[in-house]
C-alpha atoms as a PDB file:
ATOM      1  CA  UNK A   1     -32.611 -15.035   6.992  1.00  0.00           C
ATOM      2  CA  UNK A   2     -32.258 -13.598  10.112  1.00  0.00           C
ATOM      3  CA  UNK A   3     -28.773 -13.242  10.257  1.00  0.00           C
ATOM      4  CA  UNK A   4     -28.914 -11.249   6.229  1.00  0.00           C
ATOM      5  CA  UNK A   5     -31.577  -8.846   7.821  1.00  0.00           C
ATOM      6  CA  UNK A   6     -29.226  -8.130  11.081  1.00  0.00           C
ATOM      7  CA  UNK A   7     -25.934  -7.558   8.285  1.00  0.00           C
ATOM      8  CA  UNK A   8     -28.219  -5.257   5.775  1.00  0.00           C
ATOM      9  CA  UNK A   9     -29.398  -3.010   9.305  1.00  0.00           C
ATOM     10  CA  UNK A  10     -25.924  -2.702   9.689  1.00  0.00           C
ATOM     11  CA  UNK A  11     -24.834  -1.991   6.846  1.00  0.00           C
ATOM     12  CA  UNK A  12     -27.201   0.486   5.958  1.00  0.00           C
ATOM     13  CA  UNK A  13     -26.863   2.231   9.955  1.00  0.00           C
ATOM     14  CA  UNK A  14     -22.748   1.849   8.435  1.00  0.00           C
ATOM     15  CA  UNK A  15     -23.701   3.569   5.236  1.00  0.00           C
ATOM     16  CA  UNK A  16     -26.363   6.739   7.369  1.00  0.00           C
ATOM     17  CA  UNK A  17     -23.473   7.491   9.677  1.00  0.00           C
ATOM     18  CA  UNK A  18     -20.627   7.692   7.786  1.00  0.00           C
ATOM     19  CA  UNK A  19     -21.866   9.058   4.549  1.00  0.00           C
ATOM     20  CA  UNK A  20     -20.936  12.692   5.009  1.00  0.00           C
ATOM     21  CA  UNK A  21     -16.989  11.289   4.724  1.00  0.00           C
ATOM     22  CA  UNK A  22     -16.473  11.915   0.902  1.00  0.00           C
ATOM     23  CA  UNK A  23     -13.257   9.476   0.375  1.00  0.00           C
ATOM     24  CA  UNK A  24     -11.543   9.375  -2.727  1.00  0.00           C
ATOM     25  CA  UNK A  25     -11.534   6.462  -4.528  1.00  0.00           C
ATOM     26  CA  UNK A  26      -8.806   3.588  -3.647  1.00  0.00           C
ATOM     27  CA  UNK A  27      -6.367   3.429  -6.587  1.00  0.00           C
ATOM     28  CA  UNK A  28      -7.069  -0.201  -9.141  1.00  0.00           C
ATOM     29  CA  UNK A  29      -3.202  -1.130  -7.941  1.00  0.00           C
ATOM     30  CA  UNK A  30      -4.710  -1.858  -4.800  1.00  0.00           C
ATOM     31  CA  UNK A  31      -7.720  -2.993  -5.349  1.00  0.00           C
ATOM     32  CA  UNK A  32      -5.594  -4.960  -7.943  1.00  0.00           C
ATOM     33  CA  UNK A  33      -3.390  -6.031  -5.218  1.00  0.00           C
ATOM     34  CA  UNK A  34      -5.747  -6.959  -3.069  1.00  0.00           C
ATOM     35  CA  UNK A  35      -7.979  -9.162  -5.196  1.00  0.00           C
ATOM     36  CA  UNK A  36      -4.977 -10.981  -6.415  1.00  0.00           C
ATOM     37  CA  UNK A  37      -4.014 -12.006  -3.105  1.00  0.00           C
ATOM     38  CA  UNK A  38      -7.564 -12.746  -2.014  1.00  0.00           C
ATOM     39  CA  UNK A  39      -7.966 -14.939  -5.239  1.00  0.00           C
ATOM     40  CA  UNK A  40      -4.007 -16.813  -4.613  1.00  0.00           C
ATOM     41  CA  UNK A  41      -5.435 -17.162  -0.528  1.00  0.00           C
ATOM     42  CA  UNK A  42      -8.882 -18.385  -1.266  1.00  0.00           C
ATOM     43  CA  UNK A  43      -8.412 -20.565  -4.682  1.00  0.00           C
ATOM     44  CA  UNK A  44      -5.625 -22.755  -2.548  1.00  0.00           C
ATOM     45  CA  UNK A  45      -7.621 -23.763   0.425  1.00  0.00           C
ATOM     46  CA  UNK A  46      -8.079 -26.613  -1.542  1.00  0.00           C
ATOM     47  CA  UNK A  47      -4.808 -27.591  -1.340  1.00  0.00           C
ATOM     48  CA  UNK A  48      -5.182 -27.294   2.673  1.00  0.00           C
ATOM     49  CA  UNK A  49      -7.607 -30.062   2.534  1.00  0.00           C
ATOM     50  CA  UNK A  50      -5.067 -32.879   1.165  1.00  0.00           C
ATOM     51  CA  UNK A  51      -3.679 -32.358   4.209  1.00  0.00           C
ATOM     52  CA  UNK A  52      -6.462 -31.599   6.651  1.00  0.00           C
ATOM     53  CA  UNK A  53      -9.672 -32.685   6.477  1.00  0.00           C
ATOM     54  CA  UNK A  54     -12.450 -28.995   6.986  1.00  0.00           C
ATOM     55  CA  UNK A  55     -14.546 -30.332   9.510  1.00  0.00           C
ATOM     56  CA  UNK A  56     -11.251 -30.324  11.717  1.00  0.00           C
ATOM     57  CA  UNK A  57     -10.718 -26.937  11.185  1.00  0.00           C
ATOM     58  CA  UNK A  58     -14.326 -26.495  12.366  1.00  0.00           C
ATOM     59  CA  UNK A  59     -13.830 -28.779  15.199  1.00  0.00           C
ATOM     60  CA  UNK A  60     -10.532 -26.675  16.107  1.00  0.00           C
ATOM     61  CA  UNK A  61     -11.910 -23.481  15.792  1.00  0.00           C
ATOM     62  CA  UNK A  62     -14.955 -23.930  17.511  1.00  0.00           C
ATOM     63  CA  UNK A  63     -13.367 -25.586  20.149  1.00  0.00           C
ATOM     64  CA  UNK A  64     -10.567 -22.641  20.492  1.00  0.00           C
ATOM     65  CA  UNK A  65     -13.688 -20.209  20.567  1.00  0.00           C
ATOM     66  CA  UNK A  66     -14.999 -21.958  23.279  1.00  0.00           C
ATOM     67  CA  UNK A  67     -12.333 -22.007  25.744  1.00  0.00           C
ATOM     68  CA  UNK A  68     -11.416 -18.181  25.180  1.00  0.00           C
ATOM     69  CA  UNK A  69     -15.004 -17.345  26.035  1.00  0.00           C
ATOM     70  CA  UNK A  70     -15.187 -19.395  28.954  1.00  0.00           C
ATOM     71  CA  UNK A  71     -12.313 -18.289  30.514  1.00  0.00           C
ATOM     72  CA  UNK A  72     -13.777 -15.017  29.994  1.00  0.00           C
ATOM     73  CA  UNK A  73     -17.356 -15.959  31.030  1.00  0.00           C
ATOM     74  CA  UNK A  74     -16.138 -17.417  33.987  1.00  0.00           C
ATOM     75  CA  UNK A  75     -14.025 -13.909  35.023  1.00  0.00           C
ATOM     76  CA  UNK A  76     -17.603 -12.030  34.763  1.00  0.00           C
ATOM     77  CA  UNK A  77     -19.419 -14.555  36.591  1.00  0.00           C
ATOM     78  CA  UNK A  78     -16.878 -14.960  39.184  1.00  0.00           C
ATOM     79  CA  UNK A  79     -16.978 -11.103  39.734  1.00  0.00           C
ATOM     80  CA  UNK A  80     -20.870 -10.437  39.827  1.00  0.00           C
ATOM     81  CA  UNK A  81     -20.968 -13.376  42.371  1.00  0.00           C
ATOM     82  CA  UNK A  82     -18.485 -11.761  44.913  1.00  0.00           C
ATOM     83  CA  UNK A  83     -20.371  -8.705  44.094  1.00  0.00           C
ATOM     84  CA  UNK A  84     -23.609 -10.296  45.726  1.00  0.00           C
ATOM     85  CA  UNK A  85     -24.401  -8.911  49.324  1.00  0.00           C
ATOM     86  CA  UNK A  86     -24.282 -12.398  51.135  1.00  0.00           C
ATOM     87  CA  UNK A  87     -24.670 -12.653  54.831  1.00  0.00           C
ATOM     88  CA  UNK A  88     -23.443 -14.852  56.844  1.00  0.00           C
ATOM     89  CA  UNK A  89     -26.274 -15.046  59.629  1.00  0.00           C
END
């Protein structure tokens, strides 16, 4: 619920700021193109899961997520702490 409302603000903030850009329209071969490739992806992720099972692709991902951030995190936090005005008195 939350998560909807925070996409629709953006989407409409999206929608206020870039609507004095008049774009043409994108041609139907691409957006012909592009659905059939979305549809070939999307309708075959079925086949994926013969050979793995989704949960460890959550597992994976989440996990790969983590350890990127961390690294990350721990870059930040190392910096603010030598940062600090420590004495040694």
């Amino acid at each position: 619920m939350i998560i909807e409302a925070i996409i629709t603000l953006i989407s409409v903030v999206f929608k206020v700021l870039f609507a004095w850009i008049n774009l043409p329209q994108v041609p139907t071969e691409i957006v012909t193109s592009i659905d059939t490739y979305l549809d070939l992806v999307f309708n075959n992720l079925t086949f994926l899961g013969f050979f793995f099972r989704p949960v460890t692709f959550k597992i994976v991902a989440t996990s790969a997520i983590a350890l990127y951030l961390f690294s990350k995190l721990y870059k930040v936090t190392m910096w603010i702490y030598h940062k600090l005005p420590l004495s040694s008195n």
